[in-house]
C-alpha atoms as a PDB file:
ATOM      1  CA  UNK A   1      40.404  18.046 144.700  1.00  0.00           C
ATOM      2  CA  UNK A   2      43.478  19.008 142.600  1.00  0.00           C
ATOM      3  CA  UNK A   3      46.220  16.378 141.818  1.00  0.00           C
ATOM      4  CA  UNK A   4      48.934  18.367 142.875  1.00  0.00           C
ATOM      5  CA  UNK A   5      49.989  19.305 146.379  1.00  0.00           C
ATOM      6  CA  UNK A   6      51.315  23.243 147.537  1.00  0.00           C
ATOM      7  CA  UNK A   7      54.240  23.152 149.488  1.00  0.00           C
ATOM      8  CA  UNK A   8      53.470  24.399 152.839  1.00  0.00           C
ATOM      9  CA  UNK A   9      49.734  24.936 152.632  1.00  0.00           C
ATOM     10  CA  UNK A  10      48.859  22.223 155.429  1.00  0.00           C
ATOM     11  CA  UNK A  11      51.794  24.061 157.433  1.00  0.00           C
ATOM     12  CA  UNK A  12      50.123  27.796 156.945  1.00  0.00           C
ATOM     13  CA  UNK A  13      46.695  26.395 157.528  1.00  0.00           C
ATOM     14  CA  UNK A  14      47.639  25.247 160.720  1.00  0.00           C
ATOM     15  CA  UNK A  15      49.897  27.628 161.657  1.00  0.00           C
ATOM     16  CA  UNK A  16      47.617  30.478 161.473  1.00  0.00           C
ATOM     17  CA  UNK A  17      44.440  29.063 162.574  1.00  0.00           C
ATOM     18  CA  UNK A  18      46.371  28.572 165.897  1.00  0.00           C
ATOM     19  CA  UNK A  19      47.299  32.071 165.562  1.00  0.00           C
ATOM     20  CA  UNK A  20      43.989  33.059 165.321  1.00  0.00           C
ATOM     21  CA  UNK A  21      42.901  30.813 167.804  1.00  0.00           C
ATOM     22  CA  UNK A  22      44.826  32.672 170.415  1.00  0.00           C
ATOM     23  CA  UNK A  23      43.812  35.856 169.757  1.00  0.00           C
ATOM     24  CA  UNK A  24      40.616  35.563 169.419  1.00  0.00           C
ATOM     25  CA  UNK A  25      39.973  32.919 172.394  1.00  0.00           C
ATOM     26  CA  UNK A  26      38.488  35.509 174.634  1.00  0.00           C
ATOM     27  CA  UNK A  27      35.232  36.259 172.550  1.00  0.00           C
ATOM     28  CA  UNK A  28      34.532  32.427 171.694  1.00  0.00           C
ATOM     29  CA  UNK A  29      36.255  29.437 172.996  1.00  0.00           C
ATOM     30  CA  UNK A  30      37.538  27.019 170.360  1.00  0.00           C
ATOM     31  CA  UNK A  31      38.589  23.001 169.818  1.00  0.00           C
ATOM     32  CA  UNK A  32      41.847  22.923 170.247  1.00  0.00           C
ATOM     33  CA  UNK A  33      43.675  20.933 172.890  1.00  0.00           C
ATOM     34  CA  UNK A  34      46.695  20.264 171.553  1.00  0.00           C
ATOM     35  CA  UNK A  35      49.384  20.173 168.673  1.00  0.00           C
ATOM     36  CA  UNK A  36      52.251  18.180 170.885  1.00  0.00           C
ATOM     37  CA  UNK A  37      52.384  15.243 168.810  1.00  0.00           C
ATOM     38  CA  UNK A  38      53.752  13.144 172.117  1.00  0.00           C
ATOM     39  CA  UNK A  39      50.212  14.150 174.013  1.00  0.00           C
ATOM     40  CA  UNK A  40      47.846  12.154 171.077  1.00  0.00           C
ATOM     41  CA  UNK A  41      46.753   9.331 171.211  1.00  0.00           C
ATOM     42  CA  UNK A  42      48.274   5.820 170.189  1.00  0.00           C
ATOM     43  CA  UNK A  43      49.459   5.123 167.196  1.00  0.00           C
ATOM     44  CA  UNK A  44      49.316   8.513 166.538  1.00  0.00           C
ATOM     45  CA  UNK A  45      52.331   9.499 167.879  1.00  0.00           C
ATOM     46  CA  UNK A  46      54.327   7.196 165.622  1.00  0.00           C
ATOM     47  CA  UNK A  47      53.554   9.123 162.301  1.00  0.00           C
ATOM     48  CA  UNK A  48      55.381  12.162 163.598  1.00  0.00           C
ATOM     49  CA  UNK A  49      56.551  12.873 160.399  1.00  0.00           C
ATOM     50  CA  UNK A  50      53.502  13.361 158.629  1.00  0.00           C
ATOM     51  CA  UNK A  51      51.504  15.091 161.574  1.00  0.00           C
ATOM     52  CA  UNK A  52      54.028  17.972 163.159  1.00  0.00           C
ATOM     53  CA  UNK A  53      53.669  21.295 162.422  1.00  0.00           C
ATOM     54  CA  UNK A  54      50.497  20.601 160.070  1.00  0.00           C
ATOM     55  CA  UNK A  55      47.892  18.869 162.550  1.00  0.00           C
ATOM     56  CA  UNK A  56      46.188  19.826 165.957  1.00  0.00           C
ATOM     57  CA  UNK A  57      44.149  17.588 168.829  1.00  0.00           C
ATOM     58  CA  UNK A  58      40.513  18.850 168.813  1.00  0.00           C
ATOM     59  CA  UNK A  59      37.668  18.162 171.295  1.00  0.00           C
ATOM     60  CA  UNK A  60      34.395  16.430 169.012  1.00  0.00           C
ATOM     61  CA  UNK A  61      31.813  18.660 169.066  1.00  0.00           C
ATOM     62  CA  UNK A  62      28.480  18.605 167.565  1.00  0.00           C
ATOM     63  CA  UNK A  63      29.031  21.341 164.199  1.00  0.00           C
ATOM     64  CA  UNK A  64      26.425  23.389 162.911  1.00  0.00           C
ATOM     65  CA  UNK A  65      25.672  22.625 159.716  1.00  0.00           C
ATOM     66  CA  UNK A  66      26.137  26.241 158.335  1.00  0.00           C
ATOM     67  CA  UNK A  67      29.139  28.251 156.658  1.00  0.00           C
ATOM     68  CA  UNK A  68      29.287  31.529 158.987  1.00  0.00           C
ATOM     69  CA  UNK A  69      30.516  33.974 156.437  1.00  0.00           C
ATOM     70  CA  UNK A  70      31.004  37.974 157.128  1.00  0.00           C
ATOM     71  CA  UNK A  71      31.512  40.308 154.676  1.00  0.00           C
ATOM     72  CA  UNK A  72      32.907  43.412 154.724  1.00  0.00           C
ATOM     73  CA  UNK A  73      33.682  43.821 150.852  1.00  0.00           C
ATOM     74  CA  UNK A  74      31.881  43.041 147.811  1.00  0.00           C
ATOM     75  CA  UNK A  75      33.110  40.494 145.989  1.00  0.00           C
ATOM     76  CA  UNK A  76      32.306  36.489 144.903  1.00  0.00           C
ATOM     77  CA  UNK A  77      29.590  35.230 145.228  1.00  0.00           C
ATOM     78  CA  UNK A  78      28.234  38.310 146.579  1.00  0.00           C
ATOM     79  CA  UNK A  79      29.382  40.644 143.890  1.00  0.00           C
ATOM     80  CA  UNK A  80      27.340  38.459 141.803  1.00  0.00           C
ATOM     81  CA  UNK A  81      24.265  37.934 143.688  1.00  0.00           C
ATOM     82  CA  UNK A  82      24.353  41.835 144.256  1.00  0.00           C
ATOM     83  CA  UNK A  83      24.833  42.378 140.025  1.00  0.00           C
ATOM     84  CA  UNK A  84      21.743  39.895 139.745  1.00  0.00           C
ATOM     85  CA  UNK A  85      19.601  41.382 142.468  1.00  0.00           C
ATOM     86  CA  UNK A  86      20.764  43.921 144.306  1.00  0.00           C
ATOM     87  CA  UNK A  87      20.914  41.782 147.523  1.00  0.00           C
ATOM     88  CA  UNK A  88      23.246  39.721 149.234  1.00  0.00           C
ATOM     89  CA  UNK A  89      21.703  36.449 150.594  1.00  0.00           C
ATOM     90  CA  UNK A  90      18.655  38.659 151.091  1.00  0.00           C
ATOM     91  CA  UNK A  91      20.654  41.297 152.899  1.00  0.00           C
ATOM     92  CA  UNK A  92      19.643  44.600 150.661  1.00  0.00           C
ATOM     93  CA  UNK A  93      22.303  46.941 149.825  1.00  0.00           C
ATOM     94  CA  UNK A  94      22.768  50.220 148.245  1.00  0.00           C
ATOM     95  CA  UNK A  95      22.485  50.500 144.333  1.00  0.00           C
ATOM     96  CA  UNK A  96      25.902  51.875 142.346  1.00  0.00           C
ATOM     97  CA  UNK A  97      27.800  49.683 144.091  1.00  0.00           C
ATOM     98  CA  UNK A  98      31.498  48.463 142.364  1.00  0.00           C
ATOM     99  CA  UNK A  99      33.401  45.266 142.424  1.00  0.00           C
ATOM    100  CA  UNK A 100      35.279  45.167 145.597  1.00  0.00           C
ATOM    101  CA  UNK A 101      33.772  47.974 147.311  1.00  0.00           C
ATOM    102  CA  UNK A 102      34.057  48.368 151.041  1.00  0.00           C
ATOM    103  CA  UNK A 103      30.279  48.130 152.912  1.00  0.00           C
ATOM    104  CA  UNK A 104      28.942  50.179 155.324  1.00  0.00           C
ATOM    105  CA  UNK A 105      29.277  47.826 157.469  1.00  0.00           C
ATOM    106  CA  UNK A 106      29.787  44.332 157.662  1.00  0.00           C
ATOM    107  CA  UNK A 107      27.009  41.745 157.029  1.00  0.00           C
ATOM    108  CA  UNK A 108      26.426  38.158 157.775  1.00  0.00           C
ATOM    109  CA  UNK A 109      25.633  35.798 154.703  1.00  0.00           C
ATOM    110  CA  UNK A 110      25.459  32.341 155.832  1.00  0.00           C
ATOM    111  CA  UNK A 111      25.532  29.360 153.246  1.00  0.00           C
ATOM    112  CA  UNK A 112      25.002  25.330 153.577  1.00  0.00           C
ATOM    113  CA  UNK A 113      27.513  23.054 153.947  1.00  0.00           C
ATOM    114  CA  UNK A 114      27.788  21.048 150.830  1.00  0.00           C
ATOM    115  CA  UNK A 115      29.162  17.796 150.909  1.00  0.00           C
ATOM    116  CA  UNK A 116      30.376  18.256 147.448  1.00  0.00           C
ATOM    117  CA  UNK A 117      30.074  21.093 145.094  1.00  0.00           C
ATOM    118  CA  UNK A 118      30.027  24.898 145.990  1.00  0.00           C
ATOM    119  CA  UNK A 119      27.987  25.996 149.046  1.00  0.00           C
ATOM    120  CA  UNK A 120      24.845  27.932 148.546  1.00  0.00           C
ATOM    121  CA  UNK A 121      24.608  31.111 149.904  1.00  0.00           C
ATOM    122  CA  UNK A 122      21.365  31.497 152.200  1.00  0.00           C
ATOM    123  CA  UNK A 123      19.242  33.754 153.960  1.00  0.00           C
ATOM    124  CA  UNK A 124      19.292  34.475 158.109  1.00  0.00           C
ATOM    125  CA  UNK A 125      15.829  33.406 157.586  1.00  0.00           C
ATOM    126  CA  UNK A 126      16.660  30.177 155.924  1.00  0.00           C
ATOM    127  CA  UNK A 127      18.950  29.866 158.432  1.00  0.00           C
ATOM    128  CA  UNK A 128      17.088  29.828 161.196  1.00  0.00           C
ATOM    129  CA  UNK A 129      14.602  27.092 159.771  1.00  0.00           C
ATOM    130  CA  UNK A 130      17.825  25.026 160.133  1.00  0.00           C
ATOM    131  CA  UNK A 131      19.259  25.868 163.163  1.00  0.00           C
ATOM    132  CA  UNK A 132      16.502  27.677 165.273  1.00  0.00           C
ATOM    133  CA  UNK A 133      16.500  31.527 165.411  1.00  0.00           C
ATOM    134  CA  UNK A 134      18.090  31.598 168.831  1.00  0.00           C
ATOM    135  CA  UNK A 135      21.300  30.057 167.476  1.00  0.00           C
ATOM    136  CA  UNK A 136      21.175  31.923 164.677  1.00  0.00           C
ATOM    137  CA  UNK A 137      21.199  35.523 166.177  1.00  0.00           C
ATOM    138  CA  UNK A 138      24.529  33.984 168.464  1.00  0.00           C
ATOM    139  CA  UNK A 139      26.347  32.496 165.776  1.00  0.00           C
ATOM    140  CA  UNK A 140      25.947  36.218 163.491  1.00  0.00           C
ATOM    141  CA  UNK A 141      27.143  38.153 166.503  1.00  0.00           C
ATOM    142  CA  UNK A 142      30.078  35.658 166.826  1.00  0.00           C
ATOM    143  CA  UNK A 143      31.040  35.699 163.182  1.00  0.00           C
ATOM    144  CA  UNK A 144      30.405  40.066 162.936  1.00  0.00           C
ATOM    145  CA  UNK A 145      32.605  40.190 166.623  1.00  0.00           C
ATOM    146  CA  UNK A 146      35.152  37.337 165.104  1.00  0.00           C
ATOM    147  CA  UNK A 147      35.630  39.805 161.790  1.00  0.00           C
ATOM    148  CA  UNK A 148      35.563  42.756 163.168  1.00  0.00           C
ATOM    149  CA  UNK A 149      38.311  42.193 165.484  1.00  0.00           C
ATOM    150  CA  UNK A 150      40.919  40.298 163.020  1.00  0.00           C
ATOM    151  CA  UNK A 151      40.233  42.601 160.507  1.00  0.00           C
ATOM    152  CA  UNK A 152      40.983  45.310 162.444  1.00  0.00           C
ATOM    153  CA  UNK A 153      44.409  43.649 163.747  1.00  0.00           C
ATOM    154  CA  UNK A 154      44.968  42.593 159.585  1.00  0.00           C
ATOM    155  CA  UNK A 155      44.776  46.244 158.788  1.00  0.00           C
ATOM    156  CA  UNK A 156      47.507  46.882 161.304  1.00  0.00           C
ATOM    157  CA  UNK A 157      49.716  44.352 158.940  1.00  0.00           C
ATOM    158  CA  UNK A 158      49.117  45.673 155.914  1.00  0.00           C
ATOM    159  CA  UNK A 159      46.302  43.448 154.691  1.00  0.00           C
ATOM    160  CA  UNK A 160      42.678  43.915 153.991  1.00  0.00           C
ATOM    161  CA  UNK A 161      40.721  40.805 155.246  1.00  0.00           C
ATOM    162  CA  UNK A 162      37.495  41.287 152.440  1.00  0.00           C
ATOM    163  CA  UNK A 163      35.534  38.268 153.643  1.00  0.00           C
ATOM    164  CA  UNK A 164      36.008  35.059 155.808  1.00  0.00           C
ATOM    165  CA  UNK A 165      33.592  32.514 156.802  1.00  0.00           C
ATOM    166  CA  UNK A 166      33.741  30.550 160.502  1.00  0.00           C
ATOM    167  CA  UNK A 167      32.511  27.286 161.449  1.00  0.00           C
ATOM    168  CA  UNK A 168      31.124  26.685 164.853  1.00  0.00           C
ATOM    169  CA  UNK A 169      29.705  23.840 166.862  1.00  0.00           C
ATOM    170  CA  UNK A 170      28.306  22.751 170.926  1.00  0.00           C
ATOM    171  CA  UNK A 171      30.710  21.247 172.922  1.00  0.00           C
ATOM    172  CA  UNK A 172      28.795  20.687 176.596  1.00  0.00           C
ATOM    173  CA  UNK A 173      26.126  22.642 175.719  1.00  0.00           C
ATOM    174  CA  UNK A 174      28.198  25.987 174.835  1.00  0.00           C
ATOM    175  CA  UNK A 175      28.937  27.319 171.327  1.00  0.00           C
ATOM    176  CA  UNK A 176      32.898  26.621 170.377  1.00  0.00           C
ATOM    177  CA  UNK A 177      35.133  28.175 167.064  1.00  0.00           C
ATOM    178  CA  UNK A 178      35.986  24.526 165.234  1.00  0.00           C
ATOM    179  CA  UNK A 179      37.760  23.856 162.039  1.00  0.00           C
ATOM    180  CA  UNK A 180      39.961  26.435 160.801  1.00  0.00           C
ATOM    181  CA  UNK A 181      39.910  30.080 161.433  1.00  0.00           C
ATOM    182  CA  UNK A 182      41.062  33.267 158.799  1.00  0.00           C
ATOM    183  CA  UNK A 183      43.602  31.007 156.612  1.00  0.00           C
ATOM    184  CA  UNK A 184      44.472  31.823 152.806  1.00  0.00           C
ATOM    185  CA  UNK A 185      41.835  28.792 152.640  1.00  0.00           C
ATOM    186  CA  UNK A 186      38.732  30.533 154.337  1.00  0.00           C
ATOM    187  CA  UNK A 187      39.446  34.123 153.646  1.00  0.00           C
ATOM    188  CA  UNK A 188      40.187  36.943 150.889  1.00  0.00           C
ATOM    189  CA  UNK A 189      43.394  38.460 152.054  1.00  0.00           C
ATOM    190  CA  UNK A 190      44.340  41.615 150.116  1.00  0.00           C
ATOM    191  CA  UNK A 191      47.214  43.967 150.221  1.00  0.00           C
ATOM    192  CA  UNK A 192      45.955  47.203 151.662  1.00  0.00           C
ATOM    193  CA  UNK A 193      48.624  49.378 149.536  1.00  0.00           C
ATOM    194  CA  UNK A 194      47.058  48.112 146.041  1.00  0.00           C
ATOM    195  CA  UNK A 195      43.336  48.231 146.726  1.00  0.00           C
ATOM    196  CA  UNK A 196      41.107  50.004 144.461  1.00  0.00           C
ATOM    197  CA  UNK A 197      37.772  49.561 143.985  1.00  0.00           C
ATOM    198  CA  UNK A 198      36.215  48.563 141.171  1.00  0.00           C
ATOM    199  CA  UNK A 199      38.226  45.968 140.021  1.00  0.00           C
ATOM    200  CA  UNK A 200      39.231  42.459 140.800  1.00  0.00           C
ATOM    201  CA  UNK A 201      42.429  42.330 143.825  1.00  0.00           C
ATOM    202  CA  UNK A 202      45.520  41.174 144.199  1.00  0.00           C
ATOM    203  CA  UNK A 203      45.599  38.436 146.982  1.00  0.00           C
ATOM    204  CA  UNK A 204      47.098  36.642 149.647  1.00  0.00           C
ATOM    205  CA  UNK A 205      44.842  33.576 148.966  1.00  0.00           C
ATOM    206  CA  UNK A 206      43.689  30.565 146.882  1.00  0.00           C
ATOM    207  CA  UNK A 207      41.710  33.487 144.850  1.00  0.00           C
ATOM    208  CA  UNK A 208      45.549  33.120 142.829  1.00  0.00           C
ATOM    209  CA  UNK A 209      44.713  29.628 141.987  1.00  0.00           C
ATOM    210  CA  UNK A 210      40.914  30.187 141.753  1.00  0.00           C
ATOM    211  CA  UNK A 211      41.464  32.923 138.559  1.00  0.00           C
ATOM    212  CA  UNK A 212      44.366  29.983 136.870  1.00  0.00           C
ATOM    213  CA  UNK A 213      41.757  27.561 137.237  1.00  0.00           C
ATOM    214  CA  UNK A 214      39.140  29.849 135.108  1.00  0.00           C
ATOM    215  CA  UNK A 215      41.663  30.279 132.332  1.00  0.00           C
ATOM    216  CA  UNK A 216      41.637  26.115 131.815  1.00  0.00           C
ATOM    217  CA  UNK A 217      39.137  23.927 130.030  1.00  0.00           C
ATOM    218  CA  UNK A 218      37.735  21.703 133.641  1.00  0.00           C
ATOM    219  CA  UNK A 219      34.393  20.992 134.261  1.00  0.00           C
ATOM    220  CA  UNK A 220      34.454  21.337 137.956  1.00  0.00           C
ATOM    221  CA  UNK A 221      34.330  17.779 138.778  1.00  0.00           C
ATOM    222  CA  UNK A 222      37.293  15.588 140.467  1.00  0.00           C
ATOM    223  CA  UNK A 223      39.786  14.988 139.239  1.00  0.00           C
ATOM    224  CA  UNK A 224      40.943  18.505 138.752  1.00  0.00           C
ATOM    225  CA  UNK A 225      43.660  19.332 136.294  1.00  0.00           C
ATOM    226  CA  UNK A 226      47.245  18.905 136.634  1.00  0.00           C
ATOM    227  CA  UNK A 227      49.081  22.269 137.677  1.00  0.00           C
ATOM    228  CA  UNK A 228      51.914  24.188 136.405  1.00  0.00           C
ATOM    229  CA  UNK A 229      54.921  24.619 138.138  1.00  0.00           C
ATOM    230  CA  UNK A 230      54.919  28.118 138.478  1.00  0.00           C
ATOM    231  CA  UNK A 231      51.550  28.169 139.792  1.00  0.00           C
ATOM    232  CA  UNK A 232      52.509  25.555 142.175  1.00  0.00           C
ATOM    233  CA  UNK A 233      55.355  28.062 143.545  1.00  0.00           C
ATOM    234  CA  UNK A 234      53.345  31.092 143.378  1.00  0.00           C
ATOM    235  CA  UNK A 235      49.941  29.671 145.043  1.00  0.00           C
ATOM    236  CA  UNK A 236      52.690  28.717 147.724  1.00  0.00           C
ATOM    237  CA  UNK A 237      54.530  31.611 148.032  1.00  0.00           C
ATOM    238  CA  UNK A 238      51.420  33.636 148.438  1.00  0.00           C
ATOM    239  CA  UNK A 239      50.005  31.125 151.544  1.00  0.00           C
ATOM    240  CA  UNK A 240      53.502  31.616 153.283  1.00  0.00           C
ATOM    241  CA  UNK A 241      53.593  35.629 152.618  1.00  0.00           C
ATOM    242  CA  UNK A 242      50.096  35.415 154.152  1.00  0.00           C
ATOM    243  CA  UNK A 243      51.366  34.076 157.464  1.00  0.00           C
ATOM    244  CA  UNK A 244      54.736  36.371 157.381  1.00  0.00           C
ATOM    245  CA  UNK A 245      52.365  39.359 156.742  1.00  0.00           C
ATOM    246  CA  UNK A 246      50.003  38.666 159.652  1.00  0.00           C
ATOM    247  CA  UNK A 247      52.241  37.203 162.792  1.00  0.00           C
ATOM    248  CA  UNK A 248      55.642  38.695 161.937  1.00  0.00           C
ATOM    249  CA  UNK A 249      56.549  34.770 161.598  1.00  0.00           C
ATOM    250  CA  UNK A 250      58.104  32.762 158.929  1.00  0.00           C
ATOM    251  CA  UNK A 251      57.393  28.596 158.403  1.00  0.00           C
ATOM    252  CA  UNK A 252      60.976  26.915 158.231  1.00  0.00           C
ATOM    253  CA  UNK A 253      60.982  23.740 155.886  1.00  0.00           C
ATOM    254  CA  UNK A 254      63.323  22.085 158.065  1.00  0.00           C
ATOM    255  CA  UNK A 255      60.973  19.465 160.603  1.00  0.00           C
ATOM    256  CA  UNK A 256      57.775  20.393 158.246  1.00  0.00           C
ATOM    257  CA  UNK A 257      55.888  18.444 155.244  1.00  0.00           C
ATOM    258  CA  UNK A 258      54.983  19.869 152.322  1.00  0.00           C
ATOM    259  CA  UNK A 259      51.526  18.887 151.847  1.00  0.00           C
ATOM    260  CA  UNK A 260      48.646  19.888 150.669  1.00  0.00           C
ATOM    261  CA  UNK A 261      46.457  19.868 154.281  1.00  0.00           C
ATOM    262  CA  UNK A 262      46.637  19.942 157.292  1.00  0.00           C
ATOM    263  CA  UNK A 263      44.895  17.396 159.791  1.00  0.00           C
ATOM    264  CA  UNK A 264      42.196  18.019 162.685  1.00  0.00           C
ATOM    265  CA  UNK A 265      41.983  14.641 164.894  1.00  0.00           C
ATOM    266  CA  UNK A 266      38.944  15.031 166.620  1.00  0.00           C
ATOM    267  CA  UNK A 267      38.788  12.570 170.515  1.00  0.00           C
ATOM    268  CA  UNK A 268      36.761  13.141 172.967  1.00  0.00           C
ATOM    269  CA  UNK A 269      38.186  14.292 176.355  1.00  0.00           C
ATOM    270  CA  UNK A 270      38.627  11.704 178.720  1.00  0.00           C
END
C-alpha cells in the first residue's frame, strides 16, 4: 500500500468495471445490484460523500480462490517465466519470441490469490487440484470468451488490452464475474498507434507507477514510499485517459472523491 492517494482512481475503477459489467453481462452474469447510494443499506446511505460515484452494492458470493488471467501478449510475469523456460505457467510457447509480442492466440495462466505479496503464477493443472477440473475448464472458457470480446471492442478505441485477469465466484450454485473487471488496476492497456514489439509499452495503467517504483530504493514491504507530485498527476491522468479512451466518457470532479479506491459492499439479497 502506497501513502499517497491518485485522484480519481476509486472513480475510474468503478466507473469502468460497471462499464464492463454491462457489456459483457450476456456471457457471465456478475455481482452487481446497485450503485444508488439511497437503495443501501443503513447507515450506509449517510456517508454519501465518501461512497458516490466510487462504490457499488454486490450480492456475497462464495469466490474462487484463483486469479483468472488471459494473455494475449507477452509481457510480466510471463515475459519472464517465458525468458527462464520457455513456458508460461506450463503453457509451452514458440522459441524467438520478443518482449511484448502478440500470441497466437490467447492463453489462460491462472495464479493464487495471495493475501499479501505478489501472486504466483500456476499451472491449469495446479489449478484444478484447487478447484476441481470441472470448474477449471468453465472458469478458462469464461476468462478466454471475457478477453476475447473486450479486447476486440478495446481495439475499436484505439487501445491494445495485452493481459487482464478476472475474478469469479458461485452465487446459488451458478458461476458470477465479482470484483472488478478490465480497469487500469487489473489490466495492461496500451495505445495501439505506438506498439512495437520488442520493447517495453507505453500504457494506460498502473504499469506508469509500477516502472517509478523500480527506479526507487523500497523493499517491497508496507509502507511504500512517498510519491512525487508529478507522478501523482500523471498515474492519474493516465487512469482517467483510460476511461475517456474506452467509453467515449469523461469523470467530472464535481460530486466525486478523489481517492485512492473504490468500495464493493457485499449483502446478501433479502
Amino acid at each position: 500500500m502506497l501513502p499517497n492517494p491518485i485522484p480519481y482512481k476509486g472513480a475510474v475503477l468503478t466507473a469502468l468495471s460497471l462499464f464492463w459489467f454491462d457489456f459483457l453481462k450476456d456471457i457471465v452474469p456478475n455481482h452487481l445490484i446497485s450503485t444508488d447510494v439511497d437503495s443501501y443499506p443503513p447507515p450506509l446511505p449517510s456517508y454519501r460523500d465518501q461512497l458516490e460515484g466510487r462504490s457499488m452494492l454486490v450480492v456475497r458470493a462464495d469466490v474462487f480462490p484463483i486469479e483468472c488471467v488471459a494473455r494475449g501478449y507477452l509481457v510480466g510475469s510471463g515475459w519472464k517465466e517465458y525468458q527462464q523456460t520457455g513456458e508460461v505457467c506450463g503453457v509451452k510457447l514458440p522459441p524467438g519470441l520478443r518482449e511484448s509480442d502478440k500470441l497466437a492466440e490467447p492463453i489462460f495462466t491462472p495464479a493464487t490469490k495471495a493475501e499479501t505479496g505478489h501472486d504466483i503464477n500456476i499451472s491449469e493443472r495446479e489449478m484444478a487440484d484447487v478447484v476441481g477440473e470441472d470448474v477449471t475448464r468453465e472458469l478458462k472458457r469464461l476468462t478466454l470468451t471475457l478477453y476475447s470480446r473486450a479486447s476486440e471492442f478495446a481495439a475499436s478505441r484505439g487501445i491494445i488490452i495485452a493481459d487482464t485477469k478476472f475474478e469469479f465466484g458461485l452465487k446459488d450454485g451458478k458461476v458470477i464475474l465479482v470484483d472488478e473487471a478490465l480497469t487500469p488496476d487489473s489490466s495492461r492497456f496500451w495505445p495501439r498507434e505506438s506498439y512495437e514489439p520488442g520493447r517495453g509499452q507505453q500504457s494506460f495503467d498502473k504499469q506508469y507507477l509500477r516502472d517509478y517504483l523500480e527506479t526507487v530504493t523500497w523493499d517491497k514491504q508496507p509502507p511504500g514510499p512517498n510519491l512525487p507530485e508529478m507522478v501523482i498527476a500523471r498515474t492519474s491522468e493516465k487512469y482517467l485517459e483510460a476511461y475517456r479512451l474506452l467509453t467515449g466518457r469523461t469523470i467530472q470532479g464535481s460530486g466525486i472523491r478523489s481517492q485512492e479506491s473504490g468500495f464493493r459492499l457485499a449483502v446478501p439479497e433479502s
